[in-house]
N, C-alpha and C. Protein backbone atom coordinates (compact mmCIF):
# COMPACT_ATOMS: atom_id res chain seq x y z
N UNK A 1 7.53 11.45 -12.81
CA UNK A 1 7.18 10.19 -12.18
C UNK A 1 6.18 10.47 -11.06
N UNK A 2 5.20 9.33 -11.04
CA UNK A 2 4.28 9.41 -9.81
C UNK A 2 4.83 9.13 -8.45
N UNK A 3 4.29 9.54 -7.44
CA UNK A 3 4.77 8.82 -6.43
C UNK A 3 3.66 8.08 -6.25
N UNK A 4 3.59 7.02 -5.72
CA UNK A 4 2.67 5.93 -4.73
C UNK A 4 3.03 6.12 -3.40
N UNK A 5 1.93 5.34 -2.66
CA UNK A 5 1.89 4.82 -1.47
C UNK A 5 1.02 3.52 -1.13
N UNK A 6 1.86 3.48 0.05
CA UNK A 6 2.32 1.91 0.96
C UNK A 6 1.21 1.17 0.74
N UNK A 7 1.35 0.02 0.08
CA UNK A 7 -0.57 -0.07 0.49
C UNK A 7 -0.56 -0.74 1.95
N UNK A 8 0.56 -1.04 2.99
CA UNK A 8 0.39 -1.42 4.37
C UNK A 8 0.16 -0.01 5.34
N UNK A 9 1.67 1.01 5.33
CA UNK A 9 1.57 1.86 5.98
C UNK A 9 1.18 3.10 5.90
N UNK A 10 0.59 3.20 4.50
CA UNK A 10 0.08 4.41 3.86
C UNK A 10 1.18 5.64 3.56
N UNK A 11 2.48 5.15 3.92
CA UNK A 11 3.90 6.03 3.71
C UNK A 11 4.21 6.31 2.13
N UNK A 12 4.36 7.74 1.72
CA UNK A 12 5.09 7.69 0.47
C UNK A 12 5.83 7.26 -0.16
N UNK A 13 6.18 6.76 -0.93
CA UNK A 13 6.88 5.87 -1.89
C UNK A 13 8.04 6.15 -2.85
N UNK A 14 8.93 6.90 -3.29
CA UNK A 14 9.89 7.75 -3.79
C UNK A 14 9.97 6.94 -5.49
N UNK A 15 9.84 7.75 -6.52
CA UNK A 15 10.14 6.58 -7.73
C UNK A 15 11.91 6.03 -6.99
N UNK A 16 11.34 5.09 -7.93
CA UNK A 16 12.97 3.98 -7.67
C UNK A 16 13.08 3.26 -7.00
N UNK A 17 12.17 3.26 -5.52
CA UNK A 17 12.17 2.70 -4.31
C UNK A 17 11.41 2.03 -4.39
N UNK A 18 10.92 0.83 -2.68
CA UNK A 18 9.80 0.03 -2.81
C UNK A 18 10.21 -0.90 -3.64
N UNK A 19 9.18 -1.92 -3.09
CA UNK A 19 8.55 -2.83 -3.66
C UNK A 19 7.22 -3.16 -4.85
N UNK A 20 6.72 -4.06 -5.71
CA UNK A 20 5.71 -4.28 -6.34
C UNK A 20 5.42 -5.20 -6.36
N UNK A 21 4.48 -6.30 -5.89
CA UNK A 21 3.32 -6.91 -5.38
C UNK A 21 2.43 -7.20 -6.39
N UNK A 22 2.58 -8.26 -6.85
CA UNK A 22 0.65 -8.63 -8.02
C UNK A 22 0.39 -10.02 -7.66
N UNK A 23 -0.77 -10.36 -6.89
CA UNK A 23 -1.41 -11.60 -6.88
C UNK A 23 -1.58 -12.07 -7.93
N UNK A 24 -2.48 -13.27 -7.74
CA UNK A 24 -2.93 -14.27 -9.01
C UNK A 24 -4.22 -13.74 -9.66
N UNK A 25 -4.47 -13.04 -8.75
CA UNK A 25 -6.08 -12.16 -8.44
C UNK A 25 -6.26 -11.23 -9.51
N UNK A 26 -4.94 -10.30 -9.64
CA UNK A 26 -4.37 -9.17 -10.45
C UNK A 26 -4.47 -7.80 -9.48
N UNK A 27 -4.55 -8.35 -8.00
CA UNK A 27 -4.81 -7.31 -7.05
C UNK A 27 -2.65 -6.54 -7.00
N UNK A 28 -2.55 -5.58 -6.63
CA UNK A 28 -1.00 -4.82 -7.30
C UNK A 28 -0.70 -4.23 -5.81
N UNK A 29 -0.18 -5.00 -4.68
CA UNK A 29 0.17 -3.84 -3.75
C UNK A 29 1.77 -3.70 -3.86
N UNK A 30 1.91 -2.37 -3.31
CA UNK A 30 3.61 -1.09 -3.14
C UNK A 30 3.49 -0.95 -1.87
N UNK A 31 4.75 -2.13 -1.68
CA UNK A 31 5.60 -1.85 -0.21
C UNK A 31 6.60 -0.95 -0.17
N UNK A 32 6.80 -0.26 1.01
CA UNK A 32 7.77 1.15 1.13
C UNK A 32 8.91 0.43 1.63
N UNK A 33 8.80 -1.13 2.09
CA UNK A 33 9.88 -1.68 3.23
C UNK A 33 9.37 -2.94 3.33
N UNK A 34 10.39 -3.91 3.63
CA UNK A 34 10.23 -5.44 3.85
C UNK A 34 9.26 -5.47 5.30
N UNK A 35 9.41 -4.20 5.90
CA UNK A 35 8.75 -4.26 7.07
C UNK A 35 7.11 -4.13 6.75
N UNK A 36 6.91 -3.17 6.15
CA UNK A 36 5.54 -3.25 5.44
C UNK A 36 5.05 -4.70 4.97
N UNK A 37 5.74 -5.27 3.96
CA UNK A 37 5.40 -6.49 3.07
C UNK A 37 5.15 -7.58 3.95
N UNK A 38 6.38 -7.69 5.40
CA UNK A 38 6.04 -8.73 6.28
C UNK A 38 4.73 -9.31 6.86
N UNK A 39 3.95 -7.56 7.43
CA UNK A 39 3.33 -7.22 8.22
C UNK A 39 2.18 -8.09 7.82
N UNK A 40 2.27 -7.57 6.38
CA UNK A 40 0.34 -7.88 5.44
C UNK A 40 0.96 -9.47 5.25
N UNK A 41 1.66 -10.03 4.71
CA UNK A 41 2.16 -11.46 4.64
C UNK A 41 1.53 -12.10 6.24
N UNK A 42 1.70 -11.61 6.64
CA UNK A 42 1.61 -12.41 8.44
C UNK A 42 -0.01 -12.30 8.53
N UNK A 43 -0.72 -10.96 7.81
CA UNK A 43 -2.38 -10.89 7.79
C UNK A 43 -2.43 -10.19 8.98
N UNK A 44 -1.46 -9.13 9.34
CA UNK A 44 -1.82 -8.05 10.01
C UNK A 44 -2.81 -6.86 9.51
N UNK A 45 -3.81 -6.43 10.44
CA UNK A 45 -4.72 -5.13 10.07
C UNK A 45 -3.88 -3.61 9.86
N UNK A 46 -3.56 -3.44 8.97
CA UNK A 46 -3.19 -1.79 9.31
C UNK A 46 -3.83 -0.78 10.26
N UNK A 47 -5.28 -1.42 10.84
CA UNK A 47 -6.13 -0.24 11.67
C UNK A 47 -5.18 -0.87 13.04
N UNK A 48 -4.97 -2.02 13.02
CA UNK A 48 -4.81 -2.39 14.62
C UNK A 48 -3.04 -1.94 14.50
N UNK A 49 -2.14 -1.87 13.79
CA UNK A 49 -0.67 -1.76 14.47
C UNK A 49 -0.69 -0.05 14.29
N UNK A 50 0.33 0.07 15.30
CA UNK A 50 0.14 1.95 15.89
C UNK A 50 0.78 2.59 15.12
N UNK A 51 1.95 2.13 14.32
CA UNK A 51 2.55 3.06 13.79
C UNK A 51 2.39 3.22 12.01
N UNK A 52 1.32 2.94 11.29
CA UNK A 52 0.73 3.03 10.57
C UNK A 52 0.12 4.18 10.45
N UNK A 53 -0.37 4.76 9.22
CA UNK A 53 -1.13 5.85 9.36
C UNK A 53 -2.83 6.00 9.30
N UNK A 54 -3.19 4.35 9.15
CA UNK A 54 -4.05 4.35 9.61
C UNK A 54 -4.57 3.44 11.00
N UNK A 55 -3.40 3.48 11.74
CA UNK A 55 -3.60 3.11 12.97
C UNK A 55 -3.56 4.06 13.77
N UNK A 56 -2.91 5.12 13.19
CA UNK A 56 -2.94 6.52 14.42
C UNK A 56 -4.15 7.32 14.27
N UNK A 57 -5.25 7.28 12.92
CA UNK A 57 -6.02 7.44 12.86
C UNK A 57 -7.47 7.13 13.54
N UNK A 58 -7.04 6.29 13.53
CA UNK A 58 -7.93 4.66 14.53
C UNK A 58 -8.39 5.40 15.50
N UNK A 59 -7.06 5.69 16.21
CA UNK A 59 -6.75 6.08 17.70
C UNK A 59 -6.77 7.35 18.08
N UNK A 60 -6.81 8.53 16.70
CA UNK A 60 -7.04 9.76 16.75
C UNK A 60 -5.72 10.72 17.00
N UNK A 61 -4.44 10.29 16.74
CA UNK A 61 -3.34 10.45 16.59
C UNK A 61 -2.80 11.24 15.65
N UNK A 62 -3.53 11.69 14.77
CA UNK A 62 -3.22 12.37 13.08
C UNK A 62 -2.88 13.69 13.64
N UNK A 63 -1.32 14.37 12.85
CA UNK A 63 -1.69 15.52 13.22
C UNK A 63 -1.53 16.40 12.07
């Protein structure tokens, strides 16, 4: 099995776990957590919240 990741927090994805996501669009996002799914629902940026992995990036936080 593949793993995926978050398309909010960029977090790995475990088979079995998560969420799956398909617009009307046929666009397919994988949430790791309702907390993820909320975030992008509400039309939050992943660059702007900190604990994302591409918000620590943003900010130069990666280690």
């Amino acid at each position: 099995m593949e793993k995926r990741k978050c398309s909010f927090c960029g977090g790995a994805i475990e088979p079995g776990t998560g969420k799956l996501y398909a617009r009307k669009d046929g666009t397919v996002y994988y949430f790791c957590s309702s907390k993820c799914q909320g975030n992008l629902n509400l039309g939050r940026i992943p660059r702007k919240v900190a604990w994302t992995e591409a918000g620590r990036k943003a900010r130069g936080k990666t280690t």
